[in-house]
Protein backbone atom coordinates (compact mmCIF):
# COMPACT_ATOMS: atom_id res chain seq x y z
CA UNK A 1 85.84 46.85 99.96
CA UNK A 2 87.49 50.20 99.29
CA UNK A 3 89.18 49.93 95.74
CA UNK A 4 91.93 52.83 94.38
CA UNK A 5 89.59 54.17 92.07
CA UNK A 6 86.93 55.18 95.10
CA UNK A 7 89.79 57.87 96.34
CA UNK A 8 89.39 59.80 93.61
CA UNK A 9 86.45 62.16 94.13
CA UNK A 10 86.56 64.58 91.01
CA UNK A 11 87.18 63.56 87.06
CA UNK A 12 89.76 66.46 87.31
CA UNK A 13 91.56 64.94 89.89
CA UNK A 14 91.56 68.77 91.78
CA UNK A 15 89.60 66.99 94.35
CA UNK A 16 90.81 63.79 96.10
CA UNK A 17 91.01 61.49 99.54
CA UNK A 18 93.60 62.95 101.64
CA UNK A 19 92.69 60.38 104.94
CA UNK A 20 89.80 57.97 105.87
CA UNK A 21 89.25 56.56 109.19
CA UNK A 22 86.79 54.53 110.70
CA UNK A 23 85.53 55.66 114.49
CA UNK A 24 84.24 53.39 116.76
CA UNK A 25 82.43 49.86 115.61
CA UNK A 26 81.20 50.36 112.64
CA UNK A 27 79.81 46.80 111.09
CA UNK A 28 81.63 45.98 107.88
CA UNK A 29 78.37 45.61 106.26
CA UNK A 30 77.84 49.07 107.10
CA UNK A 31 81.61 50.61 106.50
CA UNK A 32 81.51 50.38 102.69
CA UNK A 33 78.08 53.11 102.74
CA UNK A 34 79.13 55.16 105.46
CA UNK A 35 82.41 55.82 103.44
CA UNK A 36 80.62 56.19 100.30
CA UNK A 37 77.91 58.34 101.89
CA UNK A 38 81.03 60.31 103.63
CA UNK A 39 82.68 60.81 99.48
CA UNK A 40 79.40 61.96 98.42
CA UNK A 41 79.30 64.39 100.18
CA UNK A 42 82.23 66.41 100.60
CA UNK A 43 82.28 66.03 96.33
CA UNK A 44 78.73 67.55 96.04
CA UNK A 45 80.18 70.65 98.08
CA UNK A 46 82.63 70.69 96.60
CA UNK A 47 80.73 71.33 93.14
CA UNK A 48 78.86 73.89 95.01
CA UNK A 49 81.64 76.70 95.68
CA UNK A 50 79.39 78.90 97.50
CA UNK A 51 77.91 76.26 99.90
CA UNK A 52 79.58 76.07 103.55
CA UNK A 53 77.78 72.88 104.00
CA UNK A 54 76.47 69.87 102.15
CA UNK A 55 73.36 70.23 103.81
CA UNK A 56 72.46 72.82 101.46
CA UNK A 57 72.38 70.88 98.39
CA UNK A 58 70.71 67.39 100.69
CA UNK A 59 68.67 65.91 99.03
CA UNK A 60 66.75 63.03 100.51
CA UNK A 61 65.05 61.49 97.84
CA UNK A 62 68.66 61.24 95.78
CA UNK A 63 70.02 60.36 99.61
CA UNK A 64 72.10 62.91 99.36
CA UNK A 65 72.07 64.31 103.12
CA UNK A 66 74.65 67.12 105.33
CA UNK A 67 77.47 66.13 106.94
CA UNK A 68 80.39 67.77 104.53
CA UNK A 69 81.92 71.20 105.82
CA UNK A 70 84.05 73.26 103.76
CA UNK A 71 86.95 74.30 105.92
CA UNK A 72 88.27 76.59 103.69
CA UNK A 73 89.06 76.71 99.98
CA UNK A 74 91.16 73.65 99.91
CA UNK A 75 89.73 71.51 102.38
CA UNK A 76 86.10 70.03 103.12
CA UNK A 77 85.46 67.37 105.78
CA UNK A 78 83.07 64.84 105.98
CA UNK A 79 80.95 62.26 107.95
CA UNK A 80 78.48 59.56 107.81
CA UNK A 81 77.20 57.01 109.98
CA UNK A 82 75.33 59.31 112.90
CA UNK A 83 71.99 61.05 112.09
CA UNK A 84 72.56 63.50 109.81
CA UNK A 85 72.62 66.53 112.04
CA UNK A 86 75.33 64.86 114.53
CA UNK A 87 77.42 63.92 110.78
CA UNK A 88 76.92 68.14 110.38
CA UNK A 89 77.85 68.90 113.65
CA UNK A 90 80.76 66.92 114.50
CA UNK A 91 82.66 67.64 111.36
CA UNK A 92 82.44 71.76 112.31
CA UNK A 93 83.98 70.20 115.60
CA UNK A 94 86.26 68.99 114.49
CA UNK A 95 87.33 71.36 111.69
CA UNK A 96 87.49 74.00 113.97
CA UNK A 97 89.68 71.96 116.57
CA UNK A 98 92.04 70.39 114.09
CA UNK A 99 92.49 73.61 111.33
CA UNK A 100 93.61 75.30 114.16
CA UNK A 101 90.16 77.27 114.81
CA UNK A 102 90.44 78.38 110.74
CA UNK A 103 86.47 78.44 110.33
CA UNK A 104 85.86 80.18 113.37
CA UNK A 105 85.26 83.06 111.38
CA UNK A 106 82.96 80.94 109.54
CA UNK A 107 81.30 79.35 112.12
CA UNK A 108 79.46 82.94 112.36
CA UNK A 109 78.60 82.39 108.47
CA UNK A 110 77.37 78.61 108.92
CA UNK A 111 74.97 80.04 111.92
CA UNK A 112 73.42 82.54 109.74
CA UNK A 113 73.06 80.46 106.77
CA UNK A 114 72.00 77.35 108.92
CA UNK A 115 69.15 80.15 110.46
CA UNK A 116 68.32 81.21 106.21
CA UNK A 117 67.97 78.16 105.26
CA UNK A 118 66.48 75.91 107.68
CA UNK A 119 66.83 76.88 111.56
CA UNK A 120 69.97 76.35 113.80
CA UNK A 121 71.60 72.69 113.94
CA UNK A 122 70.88 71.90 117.82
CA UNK A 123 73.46 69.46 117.81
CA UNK A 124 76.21 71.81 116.56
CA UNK A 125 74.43 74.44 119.10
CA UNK A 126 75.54 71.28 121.84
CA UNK A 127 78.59 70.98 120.93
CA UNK A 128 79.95 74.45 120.62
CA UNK A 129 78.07 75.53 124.09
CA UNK A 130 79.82 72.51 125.47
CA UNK A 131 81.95 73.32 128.73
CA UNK A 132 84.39 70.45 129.49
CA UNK A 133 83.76 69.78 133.83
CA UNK A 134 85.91 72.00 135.92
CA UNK A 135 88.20 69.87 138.46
């Protein structure tokens, strides 16, 4: 169960739960560490200022894993419950899509640091070659 004292994400408060959906079926035994997995990581990037993604603070043996994006200074989405790449990848989706193509800019960024520090994200690579089907 989700209680009022999981929305907060920050002991200063600066940081908090604006919305939380689930997508698709997720099993209920399942929901409760997707969305914790989710709050994890869009707070860890948000400790790290300088990150564009939580991915480069993961760290597996904490399970602490990618899937936050930092949209800009006031916003970071976040996703759990596909493999960790897809998580990534969808959440620069859909950033990009629904901030009214505000990382753009930083998509550019994300690809070069993505290349830095480990190689590009294929699935993000998918999804932003995607062409929808012509009629």
């Amino acid at each position: 169960m989700i209680k009022r004292e999981d929305i907060f994400v920050s002991p200063t408060q600066k940081e908090f739960l604006i919305f939380v959906s689930l997508i698709g079926g997720v099993p209920q035994e399942k929901a409760e560490k997707y969305f914790q997995n989710a709050v994890e990581k869009a707070h860890r990037l948000g400790q790290h200022t300088n990150h564009v993604s939580s991915w480069e603070s993961r760290n597996p043996e904490q399970e602490q894993w990618g899937g936050a994006v930092r949209v800009n200074a006031d916003y970071i989405v976040a996703f759990s419950g596909l493999p960790e790449e897809w998580d990534e990848a969808a959440m620069l989706v859909i950033a990009d899509n629904s901030f009214l193509n505000s990382i753009s800019s930083r998509a550019s960024l994300y690809r070069a640091i993505l290349f830095e520090t480990r190689g590009k994200n294929p699935q993000f690579e998918k999804l932003c070659d995607y062409q929808p089907p012509q009629d």
